[in-house]
Protein backbone atom coordinates (compact mmCIF):
# COMPACT_ATOMS: atom_id res chain seq x y z
CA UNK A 1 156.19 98.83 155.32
CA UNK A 2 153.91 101.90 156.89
CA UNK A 3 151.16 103.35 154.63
CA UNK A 4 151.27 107.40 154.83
CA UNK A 5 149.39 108.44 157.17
CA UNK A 6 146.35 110.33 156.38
CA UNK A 7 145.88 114.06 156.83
CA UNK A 8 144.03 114.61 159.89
CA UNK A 9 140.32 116.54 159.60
CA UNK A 10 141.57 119.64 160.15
CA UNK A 11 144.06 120.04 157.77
CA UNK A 12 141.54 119.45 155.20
CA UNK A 13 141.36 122.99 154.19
CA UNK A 14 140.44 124.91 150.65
CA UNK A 15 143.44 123.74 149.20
CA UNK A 16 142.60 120.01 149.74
CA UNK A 17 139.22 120.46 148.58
CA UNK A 18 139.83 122.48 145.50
CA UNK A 19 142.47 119.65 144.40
CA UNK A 20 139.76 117.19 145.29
CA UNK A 21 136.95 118.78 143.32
CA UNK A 22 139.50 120.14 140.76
CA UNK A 23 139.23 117.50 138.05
CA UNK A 24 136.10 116.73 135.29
CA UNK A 25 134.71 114.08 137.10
CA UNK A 26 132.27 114.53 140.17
CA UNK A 27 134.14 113.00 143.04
CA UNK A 28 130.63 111.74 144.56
CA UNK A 29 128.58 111.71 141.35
CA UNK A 30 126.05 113.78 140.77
CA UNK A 31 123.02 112.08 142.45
CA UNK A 32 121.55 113.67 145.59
CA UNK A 33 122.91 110.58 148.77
CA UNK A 34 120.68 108.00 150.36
CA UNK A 35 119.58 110.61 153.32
CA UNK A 36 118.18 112.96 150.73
CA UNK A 37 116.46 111.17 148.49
CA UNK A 38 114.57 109.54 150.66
CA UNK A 39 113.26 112.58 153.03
CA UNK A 40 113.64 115.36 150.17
CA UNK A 41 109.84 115.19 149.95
CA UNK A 42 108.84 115.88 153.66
CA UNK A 43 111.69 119.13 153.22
CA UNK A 44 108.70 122.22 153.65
CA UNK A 45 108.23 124.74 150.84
CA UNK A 46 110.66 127.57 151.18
CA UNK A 47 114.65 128.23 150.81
CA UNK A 48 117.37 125.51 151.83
CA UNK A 49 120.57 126.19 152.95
CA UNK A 50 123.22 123.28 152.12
CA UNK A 51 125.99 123.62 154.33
CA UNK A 52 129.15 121.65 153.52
CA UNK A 53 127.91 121.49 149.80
CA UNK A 54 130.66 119.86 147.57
CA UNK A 55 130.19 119.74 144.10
CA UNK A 56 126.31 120.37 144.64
CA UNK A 57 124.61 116.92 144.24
CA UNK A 58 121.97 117.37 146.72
CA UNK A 59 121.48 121.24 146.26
CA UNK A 60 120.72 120.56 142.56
CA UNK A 61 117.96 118.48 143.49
CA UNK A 62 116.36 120.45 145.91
CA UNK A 63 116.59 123.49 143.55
CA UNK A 64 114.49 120.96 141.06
CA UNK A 65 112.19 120.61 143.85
CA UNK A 66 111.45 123.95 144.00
CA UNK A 67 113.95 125.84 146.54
CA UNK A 68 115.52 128.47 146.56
CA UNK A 69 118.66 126.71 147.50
CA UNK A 70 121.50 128.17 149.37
CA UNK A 71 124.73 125.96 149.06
CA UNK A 72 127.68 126.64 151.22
CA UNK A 73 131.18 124.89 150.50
CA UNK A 74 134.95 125.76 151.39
CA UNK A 75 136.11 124.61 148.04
CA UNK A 76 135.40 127.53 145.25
CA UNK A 77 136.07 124.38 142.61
CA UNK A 78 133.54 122.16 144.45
CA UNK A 79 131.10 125.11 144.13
CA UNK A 80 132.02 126.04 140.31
CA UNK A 81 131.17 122.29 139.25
CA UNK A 82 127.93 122.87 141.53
CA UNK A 83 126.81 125.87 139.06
CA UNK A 84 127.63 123.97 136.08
CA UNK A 85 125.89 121.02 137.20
CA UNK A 86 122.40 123.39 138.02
CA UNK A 87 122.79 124.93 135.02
CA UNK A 88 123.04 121.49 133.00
CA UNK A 89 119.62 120.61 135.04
CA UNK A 90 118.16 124.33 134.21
CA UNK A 91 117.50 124.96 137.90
CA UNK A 92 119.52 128.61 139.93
CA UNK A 93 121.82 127.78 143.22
CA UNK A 94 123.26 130.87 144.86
CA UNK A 95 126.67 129.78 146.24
CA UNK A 96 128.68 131.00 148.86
CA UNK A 97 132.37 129.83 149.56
CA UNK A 98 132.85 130.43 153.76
CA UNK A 99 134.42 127.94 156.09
CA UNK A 100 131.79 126.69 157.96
CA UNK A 101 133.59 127.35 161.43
CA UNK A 102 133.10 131.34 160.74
CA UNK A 103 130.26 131.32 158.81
CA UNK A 104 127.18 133.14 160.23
CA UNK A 105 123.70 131.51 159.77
CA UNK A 106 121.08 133.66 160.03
CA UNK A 107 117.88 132.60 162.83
CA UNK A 108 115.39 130.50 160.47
CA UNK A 109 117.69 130.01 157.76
């Protein structure tokens, strides 16, 4: 018997990751990952922009650190639970929900 096959990359669109992020728990906690908690304190003074954002994990904590945090996430829901969660830790994230493929980063940002 055949497993069913995975969706491929690109057919994980907003749908997928509003179902994913869609449910009280936070699919990959709520801790920043390895990578950023252990270079978060050589990241410069001055805004961050968190592309590919999720639920927020690691913009939350570099919003405690003092950015001005940008995060940037496909998923709306991913994004909503990333509010909630900066609000929870009484630190601001300004959000944007933009597919990453068409989304325009500004020089420096």
């Amino acid at each position: 018997m055949t497993s069913p096959a995975s969706p491929a990359p690109s057919s994980y669109g907003a749908d997928f990751w509003d179902a994913r992020y869609g449910t009280a728990d936070f699919v990959f906690g709520t801790e920043p990952n390895d990578f950023l908690r252990h270079i978060a304190g050589q990241i410069p003074p001055g805004p961050v922009l968190c592309l590919a954002e999720g639920e927020g994990r690691n913009a939350v904590v570099l919003a405690g650190r003092g950015h001005a945090v940008t995060a940037v996430d496909l998923s709306a829901a991913g994004l909503a639970k990333a509010q909630a969660l900066a609000a929870a830790r009484g630190v601001t994230l300004t959000t944007a929900v933009a597919d990453l493929s068409t989304y325009a980063i500004a020089p420096g940002a």
